[in-house]
Protein backbone atom coordinates (compact mmCIF):
# COMPACT_ATOMS: atom_id res chain seq x y z
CA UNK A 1 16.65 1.56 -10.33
CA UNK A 2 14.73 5.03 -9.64
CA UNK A 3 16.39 8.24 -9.65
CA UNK A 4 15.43 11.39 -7.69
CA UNK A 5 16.35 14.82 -8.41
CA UNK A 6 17.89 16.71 -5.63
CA UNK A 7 17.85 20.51 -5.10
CA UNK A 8 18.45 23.18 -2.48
CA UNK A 9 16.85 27.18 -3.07
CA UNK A 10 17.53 30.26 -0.71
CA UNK A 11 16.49 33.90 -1.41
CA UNK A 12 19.15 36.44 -1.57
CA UNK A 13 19.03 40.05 -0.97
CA UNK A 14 21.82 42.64 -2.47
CA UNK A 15 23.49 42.26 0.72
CA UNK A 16 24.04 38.27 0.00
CA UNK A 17 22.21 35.02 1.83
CA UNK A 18 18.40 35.62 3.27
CA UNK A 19 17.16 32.47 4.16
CA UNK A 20 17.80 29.00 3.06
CA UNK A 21 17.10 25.50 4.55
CA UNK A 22 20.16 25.88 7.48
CA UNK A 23 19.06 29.16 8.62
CA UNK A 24 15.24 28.54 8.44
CA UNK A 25 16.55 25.24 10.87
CA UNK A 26 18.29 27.64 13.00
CA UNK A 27 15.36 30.11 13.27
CA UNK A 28 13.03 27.00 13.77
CA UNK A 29 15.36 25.89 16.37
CA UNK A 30 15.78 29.34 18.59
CA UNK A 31 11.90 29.23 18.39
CA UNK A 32 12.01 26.17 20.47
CA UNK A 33 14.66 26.44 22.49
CA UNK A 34 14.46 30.16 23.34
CA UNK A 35 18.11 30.49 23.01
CA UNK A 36 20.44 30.93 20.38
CA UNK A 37 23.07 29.31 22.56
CA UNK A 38 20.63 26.59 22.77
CA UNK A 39 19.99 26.49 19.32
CA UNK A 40 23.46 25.88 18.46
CA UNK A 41 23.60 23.33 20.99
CA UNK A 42 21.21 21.30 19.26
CA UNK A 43 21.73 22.21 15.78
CA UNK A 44 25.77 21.19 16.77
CA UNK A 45 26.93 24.16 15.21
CA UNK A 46 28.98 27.27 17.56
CA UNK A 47 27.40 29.82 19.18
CA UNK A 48 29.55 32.24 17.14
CA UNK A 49 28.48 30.66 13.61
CA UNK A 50 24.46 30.63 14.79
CA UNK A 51 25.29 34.44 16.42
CA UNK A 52 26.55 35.02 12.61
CA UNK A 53 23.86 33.73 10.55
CA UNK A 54 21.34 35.68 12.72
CA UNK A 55 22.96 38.81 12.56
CA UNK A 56 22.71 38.34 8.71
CA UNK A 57 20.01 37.44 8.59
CA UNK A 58 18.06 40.83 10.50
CA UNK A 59 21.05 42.86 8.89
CA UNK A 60 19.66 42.06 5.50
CA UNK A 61 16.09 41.86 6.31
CA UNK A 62 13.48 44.57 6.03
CA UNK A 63 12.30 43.99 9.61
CA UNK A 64 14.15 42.38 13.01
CA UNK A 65 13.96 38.34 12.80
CA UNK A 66 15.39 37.33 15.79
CA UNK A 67 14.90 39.43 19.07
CA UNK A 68 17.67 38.70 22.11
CA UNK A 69 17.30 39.99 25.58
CA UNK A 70 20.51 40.71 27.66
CA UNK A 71 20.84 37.90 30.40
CA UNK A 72 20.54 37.69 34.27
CA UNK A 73 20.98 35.37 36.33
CA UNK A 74 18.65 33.01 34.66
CA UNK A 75 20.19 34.25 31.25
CA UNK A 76 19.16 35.62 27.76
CA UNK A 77 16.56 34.62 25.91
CA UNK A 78 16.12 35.04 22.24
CA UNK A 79 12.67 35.03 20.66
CA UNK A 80 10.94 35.33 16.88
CA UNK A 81 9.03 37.75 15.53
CA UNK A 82 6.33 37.95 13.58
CA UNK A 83 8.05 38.34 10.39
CA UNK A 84 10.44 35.82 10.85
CA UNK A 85 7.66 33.40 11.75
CA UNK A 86 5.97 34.69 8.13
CA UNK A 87 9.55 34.33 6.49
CA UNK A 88 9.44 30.33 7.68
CA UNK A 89 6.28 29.93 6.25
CA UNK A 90 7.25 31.63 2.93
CA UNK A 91 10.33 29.80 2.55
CA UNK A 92 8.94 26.38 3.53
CA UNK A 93 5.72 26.94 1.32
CA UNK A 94 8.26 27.82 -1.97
CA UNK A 95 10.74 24.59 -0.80
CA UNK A 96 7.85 22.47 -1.18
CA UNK A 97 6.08 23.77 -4.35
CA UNK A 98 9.73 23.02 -5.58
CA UNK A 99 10.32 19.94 -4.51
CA UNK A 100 6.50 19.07 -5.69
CA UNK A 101 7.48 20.96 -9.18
CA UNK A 102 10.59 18.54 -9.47
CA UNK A 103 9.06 15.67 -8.56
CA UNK A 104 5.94 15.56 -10.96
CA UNK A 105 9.04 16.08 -13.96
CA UNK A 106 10.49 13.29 -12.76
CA UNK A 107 7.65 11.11 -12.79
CA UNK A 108 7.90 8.77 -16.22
CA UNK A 109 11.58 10.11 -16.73
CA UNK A 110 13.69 7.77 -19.26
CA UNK A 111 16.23 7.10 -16.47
């Protein structure tokens, strides 16, 4: 039998929750979908938990993550910026050197 060692990270600011692996799939998500209504959609989470987790996340960031425009009559659109797109990369870089780290110690383990 093999054993694998499980483990979930997210960076925190004063104000609480930054990013973690849900909200980096949410921001990943509005990226593609142009929507945070949409993003919900597919992530099958509400629009007023996704609206939530966004808000947090640009209220406790140093610069705007998510950027919404008001809607027509073809609708709002929501779109990245820059930073957030750097923030995925920085988080998903750090999950895998972790997941790397905890691997290679689990490699010839006694269990």
């Amino acid at each position: 039998m093999s054993f694998k060692v499980k483990s979930r990270i997210w960076i925190e600011s004063e104000t609480g929750v930054f990013l973690g692996e849900g909200r980096v799939r949410l921001l990943k998500s509005i990226d593609e979908c142009g929507s945070i209504s949409e993003a919900a959609k597919d992530l099958e989470i509400s629009y007023k938990k996704a609206w939530k987790l966004v808000k947090s996340m640009n209220e406790s960031s140093n610069q705007e993550m998510v950027m919404k425009t008001k809607g027509g009559s073809g609708g709002g659109k929501s779109e990245l910026t820059d930073y957030a797109r750097e923030a995925i990369r920085f988080f998903d870089s750090i999950n895998k050197s972790c997941w790397k780290a905890l691997e290679e110690q689990m490699e010839g383990n006694p269990f």
